[in-house]
N, C-alpha and C. Protein backbone atom coordinates (compact mmCIF):
# COMPACT_ATOMS: atom_id res chain seq x y z
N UNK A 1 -12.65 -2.04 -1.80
CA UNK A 1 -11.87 -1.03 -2.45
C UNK A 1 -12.47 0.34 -2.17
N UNK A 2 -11.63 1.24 -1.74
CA UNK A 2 -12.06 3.27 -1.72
C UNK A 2 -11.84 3.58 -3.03
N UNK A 3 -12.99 4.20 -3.58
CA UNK A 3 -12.50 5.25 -4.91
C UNK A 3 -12.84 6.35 -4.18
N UNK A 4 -11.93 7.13 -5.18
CA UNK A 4 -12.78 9.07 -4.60
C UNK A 4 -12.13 9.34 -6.12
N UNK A 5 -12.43 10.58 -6.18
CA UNK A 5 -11.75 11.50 -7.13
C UNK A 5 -10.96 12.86 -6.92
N UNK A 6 -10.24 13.64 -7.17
CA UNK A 6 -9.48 14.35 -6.90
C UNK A 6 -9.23 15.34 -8.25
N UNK A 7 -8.53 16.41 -7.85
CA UNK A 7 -8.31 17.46 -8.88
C UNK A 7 -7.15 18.03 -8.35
N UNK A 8 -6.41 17.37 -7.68
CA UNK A 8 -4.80 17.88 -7.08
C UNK A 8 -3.59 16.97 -7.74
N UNK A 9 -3.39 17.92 -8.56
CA UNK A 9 -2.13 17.37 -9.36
C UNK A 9 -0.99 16.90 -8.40
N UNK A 10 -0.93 17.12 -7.18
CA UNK A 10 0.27 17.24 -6.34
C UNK A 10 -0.19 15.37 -5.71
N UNK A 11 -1.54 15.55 -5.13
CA UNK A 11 -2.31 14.41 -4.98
C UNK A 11 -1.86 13.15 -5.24
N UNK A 12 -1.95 13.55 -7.06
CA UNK A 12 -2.03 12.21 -8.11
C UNK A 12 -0.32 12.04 -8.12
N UNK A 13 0.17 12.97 -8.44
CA UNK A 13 1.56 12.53 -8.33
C UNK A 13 2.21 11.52 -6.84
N UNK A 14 1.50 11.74 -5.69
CA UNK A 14 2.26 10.85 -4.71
C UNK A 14 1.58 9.37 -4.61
N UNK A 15 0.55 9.66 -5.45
CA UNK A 15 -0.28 8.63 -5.25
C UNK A 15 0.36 7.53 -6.26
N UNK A 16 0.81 8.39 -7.28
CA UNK A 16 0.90 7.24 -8.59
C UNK A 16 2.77 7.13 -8.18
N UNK A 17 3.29 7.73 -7.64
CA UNK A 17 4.72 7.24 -6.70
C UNK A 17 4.54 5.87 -5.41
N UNK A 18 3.36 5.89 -5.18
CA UNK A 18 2.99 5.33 -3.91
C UNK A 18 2.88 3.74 -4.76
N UNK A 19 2.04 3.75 -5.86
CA UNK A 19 1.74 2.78 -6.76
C UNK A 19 2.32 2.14 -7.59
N UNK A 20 4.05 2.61 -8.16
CA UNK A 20 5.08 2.37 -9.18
C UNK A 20 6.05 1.53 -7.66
N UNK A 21 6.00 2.14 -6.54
CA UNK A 21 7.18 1.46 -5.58
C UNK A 21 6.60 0.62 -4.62
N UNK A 22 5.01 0.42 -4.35
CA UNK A 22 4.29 -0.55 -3.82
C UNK A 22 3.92 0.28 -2.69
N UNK A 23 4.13 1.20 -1.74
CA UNK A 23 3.97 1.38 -0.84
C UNK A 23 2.71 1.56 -0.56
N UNK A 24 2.42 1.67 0.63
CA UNK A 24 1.10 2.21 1.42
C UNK A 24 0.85 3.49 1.35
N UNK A 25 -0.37 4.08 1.39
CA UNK A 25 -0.83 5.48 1.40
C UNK A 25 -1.83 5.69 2.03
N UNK A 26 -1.96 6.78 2.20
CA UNK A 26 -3.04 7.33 3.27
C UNK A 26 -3.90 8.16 2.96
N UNK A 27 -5.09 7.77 2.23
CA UNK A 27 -6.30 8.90 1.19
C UNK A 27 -7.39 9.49 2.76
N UNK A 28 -7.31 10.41 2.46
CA UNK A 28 -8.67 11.06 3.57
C UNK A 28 -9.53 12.16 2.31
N UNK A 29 -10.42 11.54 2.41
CA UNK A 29 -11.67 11.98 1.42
C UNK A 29 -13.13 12.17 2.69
N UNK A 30 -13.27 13.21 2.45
CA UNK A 30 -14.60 13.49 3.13
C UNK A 30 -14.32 13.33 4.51
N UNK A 31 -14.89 12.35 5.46
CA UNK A 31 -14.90 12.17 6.81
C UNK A 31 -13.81 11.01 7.28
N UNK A 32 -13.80 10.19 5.76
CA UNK A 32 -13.05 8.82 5.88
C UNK A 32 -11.74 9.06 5.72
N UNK A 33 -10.95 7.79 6.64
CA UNK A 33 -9.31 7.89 5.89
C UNK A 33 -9.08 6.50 6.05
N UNK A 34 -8.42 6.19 4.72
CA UNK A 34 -7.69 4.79 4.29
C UNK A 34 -6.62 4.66 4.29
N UNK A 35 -6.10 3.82 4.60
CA UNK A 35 -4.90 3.41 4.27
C UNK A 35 -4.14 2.35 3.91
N UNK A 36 -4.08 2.17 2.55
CA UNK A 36 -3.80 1.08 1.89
C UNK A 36 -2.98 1.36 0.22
N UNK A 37 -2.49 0.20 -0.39
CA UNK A 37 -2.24 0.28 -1.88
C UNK A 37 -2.74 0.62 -2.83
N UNK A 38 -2.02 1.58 -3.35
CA UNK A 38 -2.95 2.11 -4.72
C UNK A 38 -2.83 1.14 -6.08
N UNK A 39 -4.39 0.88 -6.19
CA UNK A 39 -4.89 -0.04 -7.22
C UNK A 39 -4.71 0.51 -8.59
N UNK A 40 -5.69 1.58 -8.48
CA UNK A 40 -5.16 2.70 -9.66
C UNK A 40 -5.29 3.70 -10.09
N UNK A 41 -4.76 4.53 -11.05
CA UNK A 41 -5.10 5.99 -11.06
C UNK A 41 -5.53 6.16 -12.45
N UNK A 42 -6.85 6.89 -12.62
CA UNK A 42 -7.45 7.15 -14.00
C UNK A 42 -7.79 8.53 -14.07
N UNK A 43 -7.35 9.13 -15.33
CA UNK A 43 -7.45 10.33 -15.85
C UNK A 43 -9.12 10.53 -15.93
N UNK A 44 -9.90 11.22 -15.89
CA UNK A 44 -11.24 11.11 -16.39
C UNK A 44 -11.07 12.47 -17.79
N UNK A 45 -10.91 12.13 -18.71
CA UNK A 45 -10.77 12.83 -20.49
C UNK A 45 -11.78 13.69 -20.10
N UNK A 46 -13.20 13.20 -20.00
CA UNK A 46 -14.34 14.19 -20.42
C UNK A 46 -14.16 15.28 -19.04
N UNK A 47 -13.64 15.34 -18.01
CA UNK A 47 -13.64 16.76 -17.46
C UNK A 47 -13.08 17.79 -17.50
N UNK A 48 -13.42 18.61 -16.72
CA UNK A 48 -12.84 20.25 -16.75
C UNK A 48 -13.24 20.79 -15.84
N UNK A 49 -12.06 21.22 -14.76
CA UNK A 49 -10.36 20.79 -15.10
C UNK A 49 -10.25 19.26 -15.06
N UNK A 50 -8.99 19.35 -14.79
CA UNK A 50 -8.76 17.58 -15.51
C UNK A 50 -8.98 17.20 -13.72
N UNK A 51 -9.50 15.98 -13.67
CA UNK A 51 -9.83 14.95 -12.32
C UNK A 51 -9.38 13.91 -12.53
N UNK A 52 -8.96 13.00 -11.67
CA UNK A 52 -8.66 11.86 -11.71
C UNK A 52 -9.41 10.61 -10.82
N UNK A 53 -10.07 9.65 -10.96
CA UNK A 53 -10.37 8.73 -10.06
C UNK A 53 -9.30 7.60 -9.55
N UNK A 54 -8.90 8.00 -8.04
CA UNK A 54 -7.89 7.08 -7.49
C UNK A 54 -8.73 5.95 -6.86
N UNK A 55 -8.33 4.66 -6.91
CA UNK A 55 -8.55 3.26 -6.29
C UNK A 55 -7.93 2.77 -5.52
N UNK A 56 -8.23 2.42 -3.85
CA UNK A 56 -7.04 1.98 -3.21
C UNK A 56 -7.55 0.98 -2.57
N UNK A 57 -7.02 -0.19 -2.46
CA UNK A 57 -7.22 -1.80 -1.39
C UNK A 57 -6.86 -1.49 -0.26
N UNK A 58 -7.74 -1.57 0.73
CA UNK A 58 -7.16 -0.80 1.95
C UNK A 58 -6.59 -2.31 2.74
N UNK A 59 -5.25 -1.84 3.61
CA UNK A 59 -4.09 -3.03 3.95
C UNK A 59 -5.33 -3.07 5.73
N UNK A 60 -5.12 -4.38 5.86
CA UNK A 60 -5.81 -4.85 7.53
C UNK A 60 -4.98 -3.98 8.32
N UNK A 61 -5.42 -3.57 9.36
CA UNK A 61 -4.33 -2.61 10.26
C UNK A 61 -3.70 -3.88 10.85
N UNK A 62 -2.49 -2.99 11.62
CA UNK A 62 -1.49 -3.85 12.16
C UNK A 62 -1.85 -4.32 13.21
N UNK A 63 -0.99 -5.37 14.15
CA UNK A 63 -1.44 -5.79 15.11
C UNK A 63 -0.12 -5.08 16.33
N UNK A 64 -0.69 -4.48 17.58
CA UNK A 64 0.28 -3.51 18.05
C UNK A 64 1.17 -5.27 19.43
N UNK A 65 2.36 -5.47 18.58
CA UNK A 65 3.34 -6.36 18.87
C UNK A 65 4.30 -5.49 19.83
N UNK A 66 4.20 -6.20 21.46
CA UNK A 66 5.76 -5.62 22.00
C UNK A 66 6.79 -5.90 20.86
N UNK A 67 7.59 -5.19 21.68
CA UNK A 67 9.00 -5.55 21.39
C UNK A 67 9.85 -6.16 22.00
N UNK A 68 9.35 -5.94 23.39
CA UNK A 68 10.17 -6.49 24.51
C UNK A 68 9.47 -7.92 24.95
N UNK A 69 8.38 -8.56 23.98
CA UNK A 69 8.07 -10.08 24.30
C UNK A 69 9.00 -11.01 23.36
N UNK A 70 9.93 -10.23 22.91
CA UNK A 70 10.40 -11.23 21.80
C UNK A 70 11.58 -11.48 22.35
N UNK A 71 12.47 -12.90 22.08
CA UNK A 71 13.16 -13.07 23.12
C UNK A 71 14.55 -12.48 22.25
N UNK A 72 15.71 -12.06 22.59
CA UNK A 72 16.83 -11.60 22.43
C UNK A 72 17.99 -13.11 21.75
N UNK A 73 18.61 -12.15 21.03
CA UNK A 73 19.41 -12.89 20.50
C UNK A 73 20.87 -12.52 20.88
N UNK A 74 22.35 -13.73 21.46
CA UNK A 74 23.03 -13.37 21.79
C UNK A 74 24.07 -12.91 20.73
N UNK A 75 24.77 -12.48 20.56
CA UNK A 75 26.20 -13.18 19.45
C UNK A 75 26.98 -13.93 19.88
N UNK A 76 27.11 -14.05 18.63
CA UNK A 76 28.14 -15.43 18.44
C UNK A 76 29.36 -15.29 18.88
N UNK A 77 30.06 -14.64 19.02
CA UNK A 77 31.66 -14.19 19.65
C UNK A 77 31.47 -14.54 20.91
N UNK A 78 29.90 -14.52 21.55
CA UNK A 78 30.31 -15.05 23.53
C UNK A 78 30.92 -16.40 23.40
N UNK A 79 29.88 -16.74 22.13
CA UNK A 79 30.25 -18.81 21.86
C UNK A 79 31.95 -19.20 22.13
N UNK A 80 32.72 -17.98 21.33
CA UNK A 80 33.90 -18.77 21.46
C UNK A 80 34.99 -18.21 22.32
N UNK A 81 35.04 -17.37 23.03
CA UNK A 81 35.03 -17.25 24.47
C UNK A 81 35.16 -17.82 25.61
């Protein structure tokens, strides 16, 4: 899991959108960038200004799949023809 913390209201808002509809997100904190599901978003009370600590499970990257190895599908209308 990535935690960081943040103080961008704009931030927390896509983050906690990213987290209500499941999607993937993309945190770059410091040198690092993740990209994965947000686990969760916590207010931290005792600061000033207000911060939040975000949590994210970062997703395995993809695997880069032609498109053109996959074999084609005809329709069905040649069938009756």
């Amino acid at each position: 899991m990535f935690t960081f913390e943040t103080a961008d209201q704009k931030e927390v808002r896509r983050f906690r959108i990213a987290q209500f509809n499941g999607r993937t997100t993309t945190a770059k904190s410091g040198g690092s960038t993740v990209t994965g599901h947000v686990h969760s978003v916590l207010e931290s009370k005792s600061s000033t200004p207000q911060c939040w600590t975000i949590t994210i499970v970062p997703s395995p990257p993809k695997s880069d799949v032609s498109r053109s190895a996959a074999p084609r599908l005809r329709s069905f209308v040649e069938d009756l023809y």
